[in-house]
C-alpha atoms as a PDB file:
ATOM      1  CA  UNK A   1      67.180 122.092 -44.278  1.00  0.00           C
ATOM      2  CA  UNK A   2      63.718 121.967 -45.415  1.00  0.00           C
ATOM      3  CA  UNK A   3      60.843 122.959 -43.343  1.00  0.00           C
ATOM      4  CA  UNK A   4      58.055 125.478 -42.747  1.00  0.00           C
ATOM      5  CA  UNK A   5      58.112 128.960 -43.589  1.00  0.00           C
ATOM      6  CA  UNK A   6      56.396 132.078 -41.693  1.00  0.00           C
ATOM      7  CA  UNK A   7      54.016 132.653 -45.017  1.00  0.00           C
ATOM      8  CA  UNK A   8      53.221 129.054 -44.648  1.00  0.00           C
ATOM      9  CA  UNK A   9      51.555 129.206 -41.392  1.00  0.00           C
ATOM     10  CA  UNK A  10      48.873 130.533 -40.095  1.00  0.00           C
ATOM     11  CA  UNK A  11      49.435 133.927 -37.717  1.00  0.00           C
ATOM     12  CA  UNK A  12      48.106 131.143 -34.664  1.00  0.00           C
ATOM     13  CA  UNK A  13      47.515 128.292 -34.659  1.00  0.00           C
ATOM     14  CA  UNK A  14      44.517 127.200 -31.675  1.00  0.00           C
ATOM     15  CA  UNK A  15      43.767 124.363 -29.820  1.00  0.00           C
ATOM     16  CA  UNK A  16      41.141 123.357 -27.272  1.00  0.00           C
ATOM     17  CA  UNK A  17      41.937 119.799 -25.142  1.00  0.00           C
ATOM     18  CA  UNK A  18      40.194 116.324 -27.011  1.00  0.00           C
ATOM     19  CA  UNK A  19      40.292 118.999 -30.365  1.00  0.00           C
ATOM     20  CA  UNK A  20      42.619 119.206 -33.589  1.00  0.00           C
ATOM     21  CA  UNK A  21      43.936 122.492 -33.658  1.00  0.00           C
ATOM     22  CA  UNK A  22      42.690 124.982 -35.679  1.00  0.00           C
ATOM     23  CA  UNK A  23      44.070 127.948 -37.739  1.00  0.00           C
ATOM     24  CA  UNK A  24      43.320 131.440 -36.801  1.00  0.00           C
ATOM     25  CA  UNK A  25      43.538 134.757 -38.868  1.00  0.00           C
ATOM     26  CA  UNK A  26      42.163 137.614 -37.051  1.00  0.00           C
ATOM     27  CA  UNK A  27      42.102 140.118 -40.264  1.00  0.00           C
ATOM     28  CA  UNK A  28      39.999 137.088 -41.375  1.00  0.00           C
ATOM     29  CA  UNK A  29      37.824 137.222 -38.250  1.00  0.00           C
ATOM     30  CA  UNK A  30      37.596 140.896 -38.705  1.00  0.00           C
ATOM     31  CA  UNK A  31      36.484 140.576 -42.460  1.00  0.00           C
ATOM     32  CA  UNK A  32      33.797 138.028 -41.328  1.00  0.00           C
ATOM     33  CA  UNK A  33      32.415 140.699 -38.370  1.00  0.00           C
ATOM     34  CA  UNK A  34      34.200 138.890 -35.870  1.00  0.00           C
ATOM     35  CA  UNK A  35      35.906 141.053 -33.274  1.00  0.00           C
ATOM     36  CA  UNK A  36      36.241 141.775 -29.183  1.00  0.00           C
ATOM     37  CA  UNK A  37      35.682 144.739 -27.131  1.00  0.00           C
ATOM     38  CA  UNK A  38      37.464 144.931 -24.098  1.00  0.00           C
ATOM     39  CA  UNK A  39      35.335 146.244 -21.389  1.00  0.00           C
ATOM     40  CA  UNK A  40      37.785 146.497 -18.039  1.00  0.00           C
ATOM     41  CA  UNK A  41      40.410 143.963 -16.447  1.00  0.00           C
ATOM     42  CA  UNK A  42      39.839 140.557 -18.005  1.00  0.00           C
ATOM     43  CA  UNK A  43      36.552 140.875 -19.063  1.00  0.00           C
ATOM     44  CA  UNK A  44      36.030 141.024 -23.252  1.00  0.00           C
ATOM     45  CA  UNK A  45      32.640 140.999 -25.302  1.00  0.00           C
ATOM     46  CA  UNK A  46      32.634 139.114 -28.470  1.00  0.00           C
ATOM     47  CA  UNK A  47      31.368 140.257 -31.376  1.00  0.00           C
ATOM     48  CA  UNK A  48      30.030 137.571 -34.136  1.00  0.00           C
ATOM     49  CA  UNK A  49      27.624 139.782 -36.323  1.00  0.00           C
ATOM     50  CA  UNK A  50      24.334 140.011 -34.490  1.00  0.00           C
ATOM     51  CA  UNK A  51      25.500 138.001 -31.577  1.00  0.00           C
ATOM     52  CA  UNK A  52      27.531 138.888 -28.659  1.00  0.00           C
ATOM     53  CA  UNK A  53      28.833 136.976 -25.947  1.00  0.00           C
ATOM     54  CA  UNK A  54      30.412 138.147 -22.666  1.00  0.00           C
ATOM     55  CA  UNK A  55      34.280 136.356 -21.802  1.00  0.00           C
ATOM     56  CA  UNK A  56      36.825 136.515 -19.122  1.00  0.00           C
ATOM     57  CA  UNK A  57      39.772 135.966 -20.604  1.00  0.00           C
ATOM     58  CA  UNK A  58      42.774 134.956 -18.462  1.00  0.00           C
ATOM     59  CA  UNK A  59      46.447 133.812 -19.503  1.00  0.00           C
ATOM     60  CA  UNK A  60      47.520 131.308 -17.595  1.00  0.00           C
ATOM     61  CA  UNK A  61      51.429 131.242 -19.264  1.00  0.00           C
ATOM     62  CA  UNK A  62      52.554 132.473 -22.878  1.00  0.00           C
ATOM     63  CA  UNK A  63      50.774 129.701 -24.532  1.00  0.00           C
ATOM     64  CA  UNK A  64      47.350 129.214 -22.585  1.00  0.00           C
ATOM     65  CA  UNK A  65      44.302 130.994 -21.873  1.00  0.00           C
ATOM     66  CA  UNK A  66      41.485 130.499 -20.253  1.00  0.00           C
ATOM     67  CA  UNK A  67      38.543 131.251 -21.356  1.00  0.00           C
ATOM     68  CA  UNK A  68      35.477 131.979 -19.420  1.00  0.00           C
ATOM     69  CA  UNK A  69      31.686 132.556 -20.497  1.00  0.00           C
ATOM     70  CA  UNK A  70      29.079 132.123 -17.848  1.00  0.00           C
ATOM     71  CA  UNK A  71      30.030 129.121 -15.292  1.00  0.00           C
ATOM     72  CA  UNK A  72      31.955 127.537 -18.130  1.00  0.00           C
ATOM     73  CA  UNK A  73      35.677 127.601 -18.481  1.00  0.00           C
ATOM     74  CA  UNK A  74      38.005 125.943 -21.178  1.00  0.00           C
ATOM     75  CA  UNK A  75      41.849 126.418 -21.516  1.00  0.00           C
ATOM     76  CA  UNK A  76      42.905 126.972 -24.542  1.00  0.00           C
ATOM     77  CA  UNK A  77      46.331 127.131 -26.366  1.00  0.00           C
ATOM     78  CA  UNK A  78      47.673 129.705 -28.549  1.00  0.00           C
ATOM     79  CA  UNK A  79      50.815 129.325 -30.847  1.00  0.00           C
ATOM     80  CA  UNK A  80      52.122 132.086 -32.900  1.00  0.00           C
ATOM     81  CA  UNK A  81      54.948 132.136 -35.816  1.00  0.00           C
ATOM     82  CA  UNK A  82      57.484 131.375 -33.634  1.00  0.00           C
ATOM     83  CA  UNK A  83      56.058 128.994 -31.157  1.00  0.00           C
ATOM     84  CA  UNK A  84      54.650 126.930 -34.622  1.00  0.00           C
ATOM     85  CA  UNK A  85      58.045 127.068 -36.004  1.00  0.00           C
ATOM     86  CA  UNK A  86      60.315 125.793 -32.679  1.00  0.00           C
ATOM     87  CA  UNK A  87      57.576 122.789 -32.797  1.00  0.00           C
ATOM     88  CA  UNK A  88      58.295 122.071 -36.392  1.00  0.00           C
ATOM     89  CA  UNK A  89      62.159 121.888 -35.253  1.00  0.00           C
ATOM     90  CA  UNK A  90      61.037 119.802 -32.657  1.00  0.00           C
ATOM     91  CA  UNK A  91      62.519 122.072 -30.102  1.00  0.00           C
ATOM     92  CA  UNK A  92      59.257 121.677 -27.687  1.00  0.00           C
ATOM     93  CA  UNK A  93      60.716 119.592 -25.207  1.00  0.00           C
ATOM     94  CA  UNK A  94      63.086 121.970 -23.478  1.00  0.00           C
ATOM     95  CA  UNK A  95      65.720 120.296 -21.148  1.00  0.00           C
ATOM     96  CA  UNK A  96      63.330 118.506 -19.308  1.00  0.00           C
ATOM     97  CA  UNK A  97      64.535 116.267 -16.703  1.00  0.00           C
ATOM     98  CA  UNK A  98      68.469 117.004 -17.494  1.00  0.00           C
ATOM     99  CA  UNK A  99      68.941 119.971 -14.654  1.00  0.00           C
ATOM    100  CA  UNK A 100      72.838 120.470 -15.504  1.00  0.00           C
ATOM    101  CA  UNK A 101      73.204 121.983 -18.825  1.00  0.00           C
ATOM    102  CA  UNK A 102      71.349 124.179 -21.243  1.00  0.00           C
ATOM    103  CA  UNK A 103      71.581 122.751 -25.173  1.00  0.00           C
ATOM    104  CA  UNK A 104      70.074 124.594 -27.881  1.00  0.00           C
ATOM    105  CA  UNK A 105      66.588 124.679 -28.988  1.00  0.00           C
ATOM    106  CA  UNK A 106      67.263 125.497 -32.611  1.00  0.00           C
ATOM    107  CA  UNK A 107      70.339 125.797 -34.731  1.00  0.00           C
ATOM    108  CA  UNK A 108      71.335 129.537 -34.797  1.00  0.00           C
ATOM    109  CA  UNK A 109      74.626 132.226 -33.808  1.00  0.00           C
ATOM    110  CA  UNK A 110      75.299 133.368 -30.296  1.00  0.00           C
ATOM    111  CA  UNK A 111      74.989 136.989 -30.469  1.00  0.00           C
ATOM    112  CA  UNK A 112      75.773 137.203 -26.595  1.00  0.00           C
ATOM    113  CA  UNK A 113      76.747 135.389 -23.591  1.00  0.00           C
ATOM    114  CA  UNK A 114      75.087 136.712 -20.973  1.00  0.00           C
ATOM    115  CA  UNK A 115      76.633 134.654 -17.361  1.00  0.00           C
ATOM    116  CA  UNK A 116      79.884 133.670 -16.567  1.00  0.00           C
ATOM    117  CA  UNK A 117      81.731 130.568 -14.849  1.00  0.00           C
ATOM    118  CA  UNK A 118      81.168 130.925 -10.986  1.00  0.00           C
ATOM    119  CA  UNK A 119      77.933 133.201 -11.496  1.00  0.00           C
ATOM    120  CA  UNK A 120      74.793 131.436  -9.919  1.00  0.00           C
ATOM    121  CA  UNK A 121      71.547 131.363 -11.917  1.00  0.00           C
ATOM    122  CA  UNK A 122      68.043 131.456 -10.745  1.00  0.00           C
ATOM    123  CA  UNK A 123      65.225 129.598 -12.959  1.00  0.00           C
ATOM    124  CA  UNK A 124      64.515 132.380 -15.447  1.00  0.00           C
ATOM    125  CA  UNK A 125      67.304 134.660 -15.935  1.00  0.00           C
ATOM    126  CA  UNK A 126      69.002 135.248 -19.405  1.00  0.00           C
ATOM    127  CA  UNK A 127      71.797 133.210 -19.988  1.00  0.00           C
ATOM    128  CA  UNK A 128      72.141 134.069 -23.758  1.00  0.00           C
ATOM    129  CA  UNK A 129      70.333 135.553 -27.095  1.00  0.00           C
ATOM    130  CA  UNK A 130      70.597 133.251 -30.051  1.00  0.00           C
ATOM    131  CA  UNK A 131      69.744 134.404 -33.252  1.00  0.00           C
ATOM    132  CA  UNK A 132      67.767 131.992 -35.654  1.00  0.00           C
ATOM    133  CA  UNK A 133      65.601 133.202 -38.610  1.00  0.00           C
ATOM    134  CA  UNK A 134      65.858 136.628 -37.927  1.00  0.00           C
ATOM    135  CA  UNK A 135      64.703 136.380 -34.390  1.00  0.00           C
ATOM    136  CA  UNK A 136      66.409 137.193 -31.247  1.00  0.00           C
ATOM    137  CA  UNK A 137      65.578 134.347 -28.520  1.00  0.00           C
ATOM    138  CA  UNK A 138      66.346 135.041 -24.888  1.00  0.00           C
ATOM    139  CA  UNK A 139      67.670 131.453 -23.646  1.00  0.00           C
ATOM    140  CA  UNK A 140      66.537 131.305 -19.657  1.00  0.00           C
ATOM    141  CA  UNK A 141      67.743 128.941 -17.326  1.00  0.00           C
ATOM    142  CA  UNK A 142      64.913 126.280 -16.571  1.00  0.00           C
ATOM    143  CA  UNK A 143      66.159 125.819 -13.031  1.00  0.00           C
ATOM    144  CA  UNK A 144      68.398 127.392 -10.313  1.00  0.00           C
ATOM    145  CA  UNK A 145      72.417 126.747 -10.364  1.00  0.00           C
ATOM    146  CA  UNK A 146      76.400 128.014 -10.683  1.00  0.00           C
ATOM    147  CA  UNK A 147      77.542 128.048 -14.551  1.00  0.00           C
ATOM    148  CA  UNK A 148      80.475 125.295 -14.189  1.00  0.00           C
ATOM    149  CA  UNK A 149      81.083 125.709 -18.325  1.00  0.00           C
ATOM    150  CA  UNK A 150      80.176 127.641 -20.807  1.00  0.00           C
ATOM    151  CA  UNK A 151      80.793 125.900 -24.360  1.00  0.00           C
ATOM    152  CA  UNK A 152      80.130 129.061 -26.892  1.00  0.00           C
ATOM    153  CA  UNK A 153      80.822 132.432 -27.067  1.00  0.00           C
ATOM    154  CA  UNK A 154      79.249 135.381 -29.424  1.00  0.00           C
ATOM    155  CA  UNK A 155      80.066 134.549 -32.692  1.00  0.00           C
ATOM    156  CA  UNK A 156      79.555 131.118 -32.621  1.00  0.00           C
ATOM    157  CA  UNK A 157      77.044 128.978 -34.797  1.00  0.00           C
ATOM    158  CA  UNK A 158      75.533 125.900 -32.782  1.00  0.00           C
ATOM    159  CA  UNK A 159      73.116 123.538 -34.104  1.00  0.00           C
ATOM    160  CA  UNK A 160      70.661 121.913 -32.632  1.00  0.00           C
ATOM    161  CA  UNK A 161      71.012 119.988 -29.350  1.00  0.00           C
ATOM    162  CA  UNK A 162      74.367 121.377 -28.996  1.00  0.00           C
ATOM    163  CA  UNK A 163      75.610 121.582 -25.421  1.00  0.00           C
ATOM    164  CA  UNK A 164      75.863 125.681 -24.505  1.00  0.00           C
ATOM    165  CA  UNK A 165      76.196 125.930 -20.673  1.00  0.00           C
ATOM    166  CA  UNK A 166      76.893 123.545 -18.001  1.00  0.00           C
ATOM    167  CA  UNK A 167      75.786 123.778 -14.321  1.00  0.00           C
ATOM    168  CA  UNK A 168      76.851 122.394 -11.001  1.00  0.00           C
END
């Protein structure tokens, strides 16, 4: 299976709404004299050589931040390694929209099963860790139920789109 590597990307990738997104290397930044200060809570200074410029930085979720200066905000997303490479696999859209049954995101092995049949779930909890690339992933349930199936167990290789848990 061909695809991306991690040395291919870029450590984030950023993007701004109506904008291309744009790589970003902070060891780069830092080279250039490009850094931020943390002052207390949310509030950061930014650093650009002579310039500085006061932010509030907020995360909204594990992809966006805002990003305050003055009585200007912008959201912006961030995507690391991992978040580049499950969007390369296409594995972006989630189970969106088909509320009885968890499929996999990415081919991988089940390292371990984490529910059983009867248990009810709450949108959230662990219902197993797949292993792809060398990463652990923490598969949630995306909304409340009761496991009615579970299709894998530890051990087992599933590829992508393949049906893991069922829900009543």
């Amino acid at each position: 299976m061909a695809g991306p590597h991690l040395k291919e990307l870029p450590p984030y990738l950023v993007s701004m709404p109506d904008a291309e997104p744009a790589p970003v290397d902070p060891s780069l930044l830092k080279a250039e004299g490009c850094f931020l200060t943390h002052v207390r809570g949310n509030r950061y200074v930014l650093h650009r050589g002579a310039r500085t410029v006061a932010l509030i930085i907020e995360a909204t979720d594990r992809q966006h931040v805002q990003l305050t200066h003055g009585s200007q905000t912008v959201e912006v997303r961030v995507q690391d390694h991992r978040d580049q490479l499950l969007a390369a696999w296409g594995a972006t859209e989630g189970n969106a929209g088909r509320e009885s049954r968890i499929e996999a995101p990415m081919p991988g092995l089940v390292l371990k099963v984490l529910v059983a049949i009867g248990q009810p779930v709450t949108k959230g909890d662990s219902l197993l860790v797949l292993e792809a690339m060398k990463m652990e992933n923490d598969i949630k349930a995306h909304f409340d139920g009761v496991v009615k199936t579970i299709k894998v167990g530890a051990g087992d290789a599933v590829s992508k789109g393949q049906l893991l848990i069922e829900f009543d």
